[in-house]
C-alpha atoms as a PDB file:
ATOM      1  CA  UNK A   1      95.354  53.684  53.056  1.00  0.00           C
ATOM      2  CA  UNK A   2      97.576  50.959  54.146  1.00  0.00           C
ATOM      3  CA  UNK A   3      94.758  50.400  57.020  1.00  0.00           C
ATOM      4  CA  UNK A   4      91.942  49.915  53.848  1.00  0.00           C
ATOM      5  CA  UNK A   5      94.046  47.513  52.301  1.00  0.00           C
ATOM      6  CA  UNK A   6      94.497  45.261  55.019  1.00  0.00           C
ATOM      7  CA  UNK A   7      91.006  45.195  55.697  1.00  0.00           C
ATOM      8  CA  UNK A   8      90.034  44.321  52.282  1.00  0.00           C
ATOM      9  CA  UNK A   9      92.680  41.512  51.922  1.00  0.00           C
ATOM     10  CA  UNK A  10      91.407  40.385  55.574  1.00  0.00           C
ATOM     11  CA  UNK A  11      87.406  40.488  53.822  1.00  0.00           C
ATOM     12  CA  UNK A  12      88.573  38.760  50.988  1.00  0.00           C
ATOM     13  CA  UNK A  13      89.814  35.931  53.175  1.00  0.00           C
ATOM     14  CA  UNK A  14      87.001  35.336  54.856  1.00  0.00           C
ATOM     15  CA  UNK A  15      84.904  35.233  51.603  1.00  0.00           C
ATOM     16  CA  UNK A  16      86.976  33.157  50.535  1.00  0.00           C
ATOM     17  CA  UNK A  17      86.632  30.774  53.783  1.00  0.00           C
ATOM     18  CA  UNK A  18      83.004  30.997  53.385  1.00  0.00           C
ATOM     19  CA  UNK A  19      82.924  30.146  49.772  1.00  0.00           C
ATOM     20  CA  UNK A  20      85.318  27.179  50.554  1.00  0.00           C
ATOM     21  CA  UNK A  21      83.354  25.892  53.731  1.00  0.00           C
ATOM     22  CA  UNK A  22      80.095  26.352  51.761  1.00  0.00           C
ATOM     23  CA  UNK A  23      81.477  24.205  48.683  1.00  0.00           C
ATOM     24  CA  UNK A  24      82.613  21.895  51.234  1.00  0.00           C
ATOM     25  CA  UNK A  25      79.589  20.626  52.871  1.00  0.00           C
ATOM     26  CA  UNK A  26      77.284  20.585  49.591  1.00  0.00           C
ATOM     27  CA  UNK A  27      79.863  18.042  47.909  1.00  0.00           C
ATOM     28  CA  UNK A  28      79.738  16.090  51.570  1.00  0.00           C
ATOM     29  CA  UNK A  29      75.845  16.598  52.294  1.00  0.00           C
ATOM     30  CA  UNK A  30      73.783  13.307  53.075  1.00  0.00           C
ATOM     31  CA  UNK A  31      71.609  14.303  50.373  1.00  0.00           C
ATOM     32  CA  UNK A  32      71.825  15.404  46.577  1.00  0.00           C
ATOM     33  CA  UNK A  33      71.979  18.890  45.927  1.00  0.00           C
ATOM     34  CA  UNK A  34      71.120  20.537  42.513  1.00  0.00           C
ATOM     35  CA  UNK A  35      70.936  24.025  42.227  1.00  0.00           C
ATOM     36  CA  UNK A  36      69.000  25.073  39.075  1.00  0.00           C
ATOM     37  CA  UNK A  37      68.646  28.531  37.340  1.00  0.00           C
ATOM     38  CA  UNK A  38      65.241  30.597  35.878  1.00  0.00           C
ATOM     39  CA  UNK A  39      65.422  28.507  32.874  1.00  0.00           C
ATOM     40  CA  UNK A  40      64.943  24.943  35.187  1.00  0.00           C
ATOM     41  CA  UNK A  41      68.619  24.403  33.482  1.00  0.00           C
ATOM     42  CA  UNK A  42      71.206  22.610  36.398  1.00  0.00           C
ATOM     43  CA  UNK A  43      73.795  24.538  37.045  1.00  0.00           C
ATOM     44  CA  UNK A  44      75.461  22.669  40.061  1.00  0.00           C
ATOM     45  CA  UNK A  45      75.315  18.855  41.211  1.00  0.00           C
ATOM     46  CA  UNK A  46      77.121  17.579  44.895  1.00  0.00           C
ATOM     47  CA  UNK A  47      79.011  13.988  44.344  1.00  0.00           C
ATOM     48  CA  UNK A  48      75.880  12.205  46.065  1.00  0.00           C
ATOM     49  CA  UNK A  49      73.422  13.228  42.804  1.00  0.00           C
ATOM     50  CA  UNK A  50      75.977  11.739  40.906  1.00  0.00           C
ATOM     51  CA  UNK A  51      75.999   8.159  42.861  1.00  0.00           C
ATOM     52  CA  UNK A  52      72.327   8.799  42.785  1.00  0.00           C
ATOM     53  CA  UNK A  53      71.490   9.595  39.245  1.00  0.00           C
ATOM     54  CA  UNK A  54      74.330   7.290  37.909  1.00  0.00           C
ATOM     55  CA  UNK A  55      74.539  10.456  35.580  1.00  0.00           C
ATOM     56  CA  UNK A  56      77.977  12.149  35.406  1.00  0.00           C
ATOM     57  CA  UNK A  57      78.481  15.588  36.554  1.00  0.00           C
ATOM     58  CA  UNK A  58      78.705  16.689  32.827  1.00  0.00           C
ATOM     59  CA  UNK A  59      75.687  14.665  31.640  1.00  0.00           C
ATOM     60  CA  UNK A  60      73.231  16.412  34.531  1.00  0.00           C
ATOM     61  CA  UNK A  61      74.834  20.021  33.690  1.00  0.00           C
ATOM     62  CA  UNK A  62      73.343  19.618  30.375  1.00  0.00           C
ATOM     63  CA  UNK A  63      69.881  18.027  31.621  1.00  0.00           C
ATOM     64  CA  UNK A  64      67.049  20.212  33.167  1.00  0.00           C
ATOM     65  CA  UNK A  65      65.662  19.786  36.375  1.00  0.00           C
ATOM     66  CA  UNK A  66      62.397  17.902  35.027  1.00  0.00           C
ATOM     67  CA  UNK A  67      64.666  15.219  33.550  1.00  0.00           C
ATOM     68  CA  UNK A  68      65.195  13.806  36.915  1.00  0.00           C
ATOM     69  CA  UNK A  69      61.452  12.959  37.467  1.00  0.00           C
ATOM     70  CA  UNK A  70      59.368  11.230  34.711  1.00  0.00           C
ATOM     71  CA  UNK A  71      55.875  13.103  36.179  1.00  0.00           C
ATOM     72  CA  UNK A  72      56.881  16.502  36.307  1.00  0.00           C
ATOM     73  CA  UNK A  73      56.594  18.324  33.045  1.00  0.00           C
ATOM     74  CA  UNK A  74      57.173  21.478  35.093  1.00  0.00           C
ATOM     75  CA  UNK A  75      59.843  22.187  38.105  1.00  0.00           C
ATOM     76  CA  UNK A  76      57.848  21.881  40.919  1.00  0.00           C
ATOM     77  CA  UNK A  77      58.605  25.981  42.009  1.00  0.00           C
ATOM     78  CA  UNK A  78      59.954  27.542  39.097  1.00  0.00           C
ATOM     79  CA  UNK A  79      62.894  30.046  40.149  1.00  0.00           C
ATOM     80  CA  UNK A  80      61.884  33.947  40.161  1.00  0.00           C
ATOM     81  CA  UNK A  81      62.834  37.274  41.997  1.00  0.00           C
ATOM     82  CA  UNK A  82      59.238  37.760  42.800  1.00  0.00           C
ATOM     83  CA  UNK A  83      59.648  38.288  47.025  1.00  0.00           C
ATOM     84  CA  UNK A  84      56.634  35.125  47.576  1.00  0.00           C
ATOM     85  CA  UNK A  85      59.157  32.658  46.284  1.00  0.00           C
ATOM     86  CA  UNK A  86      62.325  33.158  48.633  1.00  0.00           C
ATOM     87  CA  UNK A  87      59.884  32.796  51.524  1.00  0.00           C
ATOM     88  CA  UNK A  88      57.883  29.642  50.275  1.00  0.00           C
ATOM     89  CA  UNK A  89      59.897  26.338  51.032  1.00  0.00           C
ATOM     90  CA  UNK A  90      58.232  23.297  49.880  1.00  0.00           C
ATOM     91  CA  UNK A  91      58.974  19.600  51.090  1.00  0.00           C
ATOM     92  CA  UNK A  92      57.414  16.751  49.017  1.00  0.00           C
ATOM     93  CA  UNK A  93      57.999  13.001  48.250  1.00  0.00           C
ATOM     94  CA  UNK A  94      59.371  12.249  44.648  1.00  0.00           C
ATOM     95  CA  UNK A  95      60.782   9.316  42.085  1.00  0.00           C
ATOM     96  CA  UNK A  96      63.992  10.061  39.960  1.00  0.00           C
ATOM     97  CA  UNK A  97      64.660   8.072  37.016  1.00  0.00           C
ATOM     98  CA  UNK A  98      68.152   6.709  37.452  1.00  0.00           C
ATOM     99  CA  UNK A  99      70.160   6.576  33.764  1.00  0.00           C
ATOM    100  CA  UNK A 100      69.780   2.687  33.665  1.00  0.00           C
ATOM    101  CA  UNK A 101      65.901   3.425  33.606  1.00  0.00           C
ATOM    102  CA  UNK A 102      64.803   2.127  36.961  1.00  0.00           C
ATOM    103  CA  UNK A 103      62.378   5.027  39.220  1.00  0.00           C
ATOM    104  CA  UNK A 104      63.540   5.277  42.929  1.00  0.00           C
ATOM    105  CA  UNK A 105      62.166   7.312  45.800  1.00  0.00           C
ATOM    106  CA  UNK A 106      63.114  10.181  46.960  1.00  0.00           C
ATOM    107  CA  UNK A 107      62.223  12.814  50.059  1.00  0.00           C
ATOM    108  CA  UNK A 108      62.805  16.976  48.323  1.00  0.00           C
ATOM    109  CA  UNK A 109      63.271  19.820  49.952  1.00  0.00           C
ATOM    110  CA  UNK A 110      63.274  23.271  48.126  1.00  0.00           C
ATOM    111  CA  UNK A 111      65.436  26.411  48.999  1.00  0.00           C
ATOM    112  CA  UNK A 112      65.892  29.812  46.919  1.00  0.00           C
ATOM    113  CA  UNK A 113      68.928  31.245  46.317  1.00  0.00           C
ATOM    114  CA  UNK A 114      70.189  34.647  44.934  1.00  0.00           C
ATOM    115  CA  UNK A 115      73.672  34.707  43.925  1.00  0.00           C
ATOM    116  CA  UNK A 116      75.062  37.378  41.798  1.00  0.00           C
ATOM    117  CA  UNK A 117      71.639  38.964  40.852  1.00  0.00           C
ATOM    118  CA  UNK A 118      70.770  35.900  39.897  1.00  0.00           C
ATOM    119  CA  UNK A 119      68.001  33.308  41.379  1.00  0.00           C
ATOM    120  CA  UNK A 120      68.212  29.782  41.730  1.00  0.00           C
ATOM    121  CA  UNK A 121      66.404  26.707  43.522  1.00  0.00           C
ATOM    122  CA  UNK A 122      68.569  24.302  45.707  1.00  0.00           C
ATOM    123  CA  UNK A 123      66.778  20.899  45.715  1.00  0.00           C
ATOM    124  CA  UNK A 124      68.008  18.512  48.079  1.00  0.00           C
ATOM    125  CA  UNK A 125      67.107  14.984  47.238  1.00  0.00           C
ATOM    126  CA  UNK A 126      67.023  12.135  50.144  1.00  0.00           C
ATOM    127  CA  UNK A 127      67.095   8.653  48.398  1.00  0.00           C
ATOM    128  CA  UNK A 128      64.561   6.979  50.384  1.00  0.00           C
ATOM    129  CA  UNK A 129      64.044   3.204  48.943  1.00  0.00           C
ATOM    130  CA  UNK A 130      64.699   1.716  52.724  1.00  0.00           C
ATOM    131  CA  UNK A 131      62.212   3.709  54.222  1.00  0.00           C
ATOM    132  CA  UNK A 132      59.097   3.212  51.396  1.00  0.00           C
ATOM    133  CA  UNK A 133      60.307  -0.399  51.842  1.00  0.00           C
ATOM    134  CA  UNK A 134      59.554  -0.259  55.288  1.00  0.00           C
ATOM    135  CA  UNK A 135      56.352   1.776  55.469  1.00  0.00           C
ATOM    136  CA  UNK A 136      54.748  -0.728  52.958  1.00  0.00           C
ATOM    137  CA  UNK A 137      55.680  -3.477  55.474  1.00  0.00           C
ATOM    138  CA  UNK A 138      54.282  -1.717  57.978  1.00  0.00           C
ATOM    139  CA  UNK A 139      50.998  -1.001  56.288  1.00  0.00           C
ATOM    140  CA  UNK A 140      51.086  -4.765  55.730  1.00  0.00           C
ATOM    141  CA  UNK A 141      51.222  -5.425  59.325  1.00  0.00           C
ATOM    142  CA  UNK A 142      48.584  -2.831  60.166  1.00  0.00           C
ATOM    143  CA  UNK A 143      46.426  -4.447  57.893  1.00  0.00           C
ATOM    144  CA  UNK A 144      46.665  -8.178  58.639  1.00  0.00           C
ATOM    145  CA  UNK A 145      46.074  -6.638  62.238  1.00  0.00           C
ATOM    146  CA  UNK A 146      43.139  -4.877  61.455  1.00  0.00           C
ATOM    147  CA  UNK A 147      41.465  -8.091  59.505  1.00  0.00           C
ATOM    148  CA  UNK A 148      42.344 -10.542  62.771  1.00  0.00           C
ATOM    149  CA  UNK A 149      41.047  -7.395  65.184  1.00  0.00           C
ATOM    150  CA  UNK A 150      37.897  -7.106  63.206  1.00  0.00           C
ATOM    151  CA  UNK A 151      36.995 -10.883  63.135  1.00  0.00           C
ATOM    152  CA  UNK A 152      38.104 -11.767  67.040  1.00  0.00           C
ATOM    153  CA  UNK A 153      35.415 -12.555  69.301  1.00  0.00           C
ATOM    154  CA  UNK A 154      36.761 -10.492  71.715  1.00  0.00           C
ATOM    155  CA  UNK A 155      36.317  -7.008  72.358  1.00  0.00           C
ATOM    156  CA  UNK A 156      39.120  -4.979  71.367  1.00  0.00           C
ATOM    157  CA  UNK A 157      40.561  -1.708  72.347  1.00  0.00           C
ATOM    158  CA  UNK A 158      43.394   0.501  72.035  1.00  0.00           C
ATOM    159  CA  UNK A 159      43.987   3.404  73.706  1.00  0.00           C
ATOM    160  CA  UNK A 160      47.389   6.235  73.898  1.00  0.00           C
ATOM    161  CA  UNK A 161      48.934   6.032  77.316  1.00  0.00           C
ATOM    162  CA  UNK A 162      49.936   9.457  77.533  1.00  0.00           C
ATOM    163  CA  UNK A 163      45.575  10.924  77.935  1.00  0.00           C
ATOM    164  CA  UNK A 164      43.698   8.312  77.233  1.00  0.00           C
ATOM    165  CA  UNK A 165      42.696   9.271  73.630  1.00  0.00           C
ATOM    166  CA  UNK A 166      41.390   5.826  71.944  1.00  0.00           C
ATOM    167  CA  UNK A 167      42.774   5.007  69.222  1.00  0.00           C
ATOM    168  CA  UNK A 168      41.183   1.851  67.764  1.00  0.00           C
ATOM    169  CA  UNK A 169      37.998  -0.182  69.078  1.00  0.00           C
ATOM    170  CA  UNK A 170      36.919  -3.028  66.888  1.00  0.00           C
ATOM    171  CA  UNK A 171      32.851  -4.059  65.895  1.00  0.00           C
ATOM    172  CA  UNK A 172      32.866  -6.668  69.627  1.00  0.00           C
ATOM    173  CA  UNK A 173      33.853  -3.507  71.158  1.00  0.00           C
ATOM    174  CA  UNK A 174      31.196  -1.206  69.484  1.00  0.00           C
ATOM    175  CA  UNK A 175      28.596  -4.025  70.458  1.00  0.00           C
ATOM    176  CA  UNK A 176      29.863  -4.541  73.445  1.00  0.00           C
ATOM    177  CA  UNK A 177      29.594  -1.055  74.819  1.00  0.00           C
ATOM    178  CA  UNK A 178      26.450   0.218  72.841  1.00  0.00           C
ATOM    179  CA  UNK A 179      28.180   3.012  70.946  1.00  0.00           C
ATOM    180  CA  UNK A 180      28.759   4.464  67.599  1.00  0.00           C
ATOM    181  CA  UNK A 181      31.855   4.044  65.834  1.00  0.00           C
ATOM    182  CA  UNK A 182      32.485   7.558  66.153  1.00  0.00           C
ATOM    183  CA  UNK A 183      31.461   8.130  69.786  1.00  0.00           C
ATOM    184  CA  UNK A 184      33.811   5.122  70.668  1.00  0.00           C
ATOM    185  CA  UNK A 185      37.164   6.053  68.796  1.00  0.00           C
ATOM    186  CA  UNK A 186      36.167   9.817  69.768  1.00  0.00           C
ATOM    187  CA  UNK A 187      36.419   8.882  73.499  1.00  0.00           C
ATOM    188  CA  UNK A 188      38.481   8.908  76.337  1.00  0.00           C
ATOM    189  CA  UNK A 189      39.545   4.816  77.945  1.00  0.00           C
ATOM    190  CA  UNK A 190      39.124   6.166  81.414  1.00  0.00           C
ATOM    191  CA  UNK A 191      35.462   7.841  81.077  1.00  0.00           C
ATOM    192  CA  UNK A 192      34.613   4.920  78.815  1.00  0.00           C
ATOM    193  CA  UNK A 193      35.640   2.827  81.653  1.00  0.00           C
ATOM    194  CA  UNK A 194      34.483   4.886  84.696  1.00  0.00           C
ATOM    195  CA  UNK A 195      30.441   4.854  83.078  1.00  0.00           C
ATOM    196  CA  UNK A 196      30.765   1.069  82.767  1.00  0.00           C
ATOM    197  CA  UNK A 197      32.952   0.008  85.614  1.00  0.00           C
ATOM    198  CA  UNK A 198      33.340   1.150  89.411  1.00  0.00           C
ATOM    199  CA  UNK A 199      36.460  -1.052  89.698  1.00  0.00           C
ATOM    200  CA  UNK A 200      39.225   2.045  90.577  1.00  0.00           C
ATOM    201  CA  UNK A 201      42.002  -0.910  90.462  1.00  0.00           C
ATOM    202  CA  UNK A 202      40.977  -0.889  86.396  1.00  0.00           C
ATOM    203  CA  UNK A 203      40.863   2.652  86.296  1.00  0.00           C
ATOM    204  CA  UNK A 204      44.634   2.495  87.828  1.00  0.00           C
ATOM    205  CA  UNK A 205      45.667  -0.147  85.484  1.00  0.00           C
ATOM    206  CA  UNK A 206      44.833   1.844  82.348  1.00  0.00           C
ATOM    207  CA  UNK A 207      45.694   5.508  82.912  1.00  0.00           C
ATOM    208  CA  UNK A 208      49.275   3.710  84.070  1.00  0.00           C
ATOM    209  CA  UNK A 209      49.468   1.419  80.860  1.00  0.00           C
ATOM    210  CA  UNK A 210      50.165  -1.292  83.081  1.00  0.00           C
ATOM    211  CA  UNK A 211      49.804  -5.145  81.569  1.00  0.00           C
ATOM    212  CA  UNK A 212      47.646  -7.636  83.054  1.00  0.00           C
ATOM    213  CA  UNK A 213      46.421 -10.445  82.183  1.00  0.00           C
ATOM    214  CA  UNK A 214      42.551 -12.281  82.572  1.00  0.00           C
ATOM    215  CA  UNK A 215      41.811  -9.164  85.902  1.00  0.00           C
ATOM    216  CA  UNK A 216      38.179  -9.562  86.639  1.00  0.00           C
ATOM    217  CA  UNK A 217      36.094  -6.686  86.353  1.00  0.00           C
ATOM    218  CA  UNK A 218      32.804  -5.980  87.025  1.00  0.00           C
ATOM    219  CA  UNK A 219      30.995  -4.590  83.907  1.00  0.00           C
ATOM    220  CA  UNK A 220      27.396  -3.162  83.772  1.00  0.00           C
ATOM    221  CA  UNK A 221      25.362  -0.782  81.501  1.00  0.00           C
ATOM    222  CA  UNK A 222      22.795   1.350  83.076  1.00  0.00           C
ATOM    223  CA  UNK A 223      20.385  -0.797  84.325  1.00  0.00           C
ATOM    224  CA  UNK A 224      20.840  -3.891  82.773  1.00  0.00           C
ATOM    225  CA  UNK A 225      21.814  -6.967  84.455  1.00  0.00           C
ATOM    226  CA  UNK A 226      26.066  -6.944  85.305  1.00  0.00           C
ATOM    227  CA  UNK A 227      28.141  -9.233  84.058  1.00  0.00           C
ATOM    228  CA  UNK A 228      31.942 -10.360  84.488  1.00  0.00           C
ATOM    229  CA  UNK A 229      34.115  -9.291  82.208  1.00  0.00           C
ATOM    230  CA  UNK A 230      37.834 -10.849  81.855  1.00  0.00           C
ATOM    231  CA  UNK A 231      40.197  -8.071  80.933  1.00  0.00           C
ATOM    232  CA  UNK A 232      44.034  -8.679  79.528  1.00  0.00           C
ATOM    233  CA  UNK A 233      46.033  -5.631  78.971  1.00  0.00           C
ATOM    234  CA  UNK A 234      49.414  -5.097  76.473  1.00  0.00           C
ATOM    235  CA  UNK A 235      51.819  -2.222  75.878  1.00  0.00           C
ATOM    236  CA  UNK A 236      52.788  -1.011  72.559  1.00  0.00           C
ATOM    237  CA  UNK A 237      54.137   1.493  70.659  1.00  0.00           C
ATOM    238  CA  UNK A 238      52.328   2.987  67.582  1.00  0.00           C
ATOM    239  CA  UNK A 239      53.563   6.371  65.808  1.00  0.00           C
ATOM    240  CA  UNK A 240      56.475   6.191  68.322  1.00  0.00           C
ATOM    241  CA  UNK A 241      53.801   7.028  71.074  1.00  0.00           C
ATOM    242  CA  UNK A 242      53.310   4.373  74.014  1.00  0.00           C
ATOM    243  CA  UNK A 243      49.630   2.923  73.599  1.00  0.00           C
ATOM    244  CA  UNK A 244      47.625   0.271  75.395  1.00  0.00           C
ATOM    245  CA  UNK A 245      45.827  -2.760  73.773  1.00  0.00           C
ATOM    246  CA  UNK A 246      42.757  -3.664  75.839  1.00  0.00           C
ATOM    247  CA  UNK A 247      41.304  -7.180  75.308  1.00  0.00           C
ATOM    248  CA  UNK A 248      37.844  -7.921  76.964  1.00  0.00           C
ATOM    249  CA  UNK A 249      36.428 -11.225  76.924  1.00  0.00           C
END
């Protein structure tokens, strides 16, 4: 008997760890957490939602969890015992409506939970204004490139270090090599380059990413006269991949 009891007083400690380690990292998560139950009603809020939301604890624990975002009239997954919604998690981007009335972004991920017989969602809420900021700049960028690209008088290329795969090829470079837009971006740089050009010291330059700048080679299709071609060659990085911008004049 005495054995039993010390065993249960040792269980009960370590649910009681567990409940206290568990409570600790949701109120000191790098998101907001709110759990809410089968009627979409919050029933628990982390210190972050509250910096968030500008909301107080007491304020959210009386809101649903549609209040948060303006376009939802439903929760996005509704809580349920059925056995399809503990093994669907769902990731999506979202805008809260802070209490002063301004939207701001934010990154969701869903999680069930059963506690108690009871189901309930965990939402975790990354407040992402930085990053939209960010990817509209860069969409800025991408698009001021693509207007210069597409006007040069240059043929234009770029192509993804790592096999070749081309990426980008702009209307000089469609002319240029007789091909579709399709059949161009669709292609390979080396066995565009190795139908057009014997030169293996261009063949070397590209499948290494290397950067040159006004390299001779000597360009012909089938058999039409050859020409010279000028080639310039720069590294860059899109989508966190190492790529190769090919210029040919």
């Amino acid at each position: 008997m005495k054995s039993g009891l010390v065993n249960r007083g040792f269980i009960n400690q370590i649910a009681d760890v567990n409940a206290y380690l568990s409570s600790f990292m949701l109120e000191n998560a790098i998101e907001a957490v709110y759990v809410y139950d089968e009627d979409c009603r919050i029933v628990y809020v982390n210190e972050l939602a509250l910096k968030d939301s500008g909301y107080s604890r007491a304020e959210l624990l009386e809101m649903k969890i549609m209040d948060l975002d303006p376009v939802f009239s439903q929760p996005p997954i509704k809580a349920s015992k059925s056995p399809e919604f503990f093994s669907e998690k769902l990731s999506f981007r979202a805008q809260h409506k802070h209490k002063t009335g301004y939207l701001y972004p934010v990154d969701i991920s869903l999680v069930a939970l059963d506690y108690e017989d009871k189901v309930y969602n965990a939402f975790f809420a990354r407040e992402i204004s930085m990053l939209v900021e960010a990817e509209e700049s860069l969409g800025l960028v991408e698009e001021s490139f693509r207007v210069i690209a597409d006007t040069s008088p240059v043929a234009l290329i770029i192509s993804r270090v790592s096999d070749g795969q081309l990426q980008y090829a702009n209307r000089q470079a469609f002319d240029l090599f007789r091909q579709s837009t399709r059949e161009l971006t669709d292609g390979n740089i080396l066995d565009l380059f190795k139908r057009y050009s014997k030169d293996n010291s261009v063949l070397s330059i590209l499948s290494a990413g290397h950067d040159v700048k006004n390299h001779e080679i000597y360009f012909q299709e089938n058999n039409k006269p050859a020409m010279w071609l000028s080639l310039s060659t720069k590294t860059l990085v899109l989508d966190r991949q190492k790529s190769h911008l090919q210029c040919l004049a």
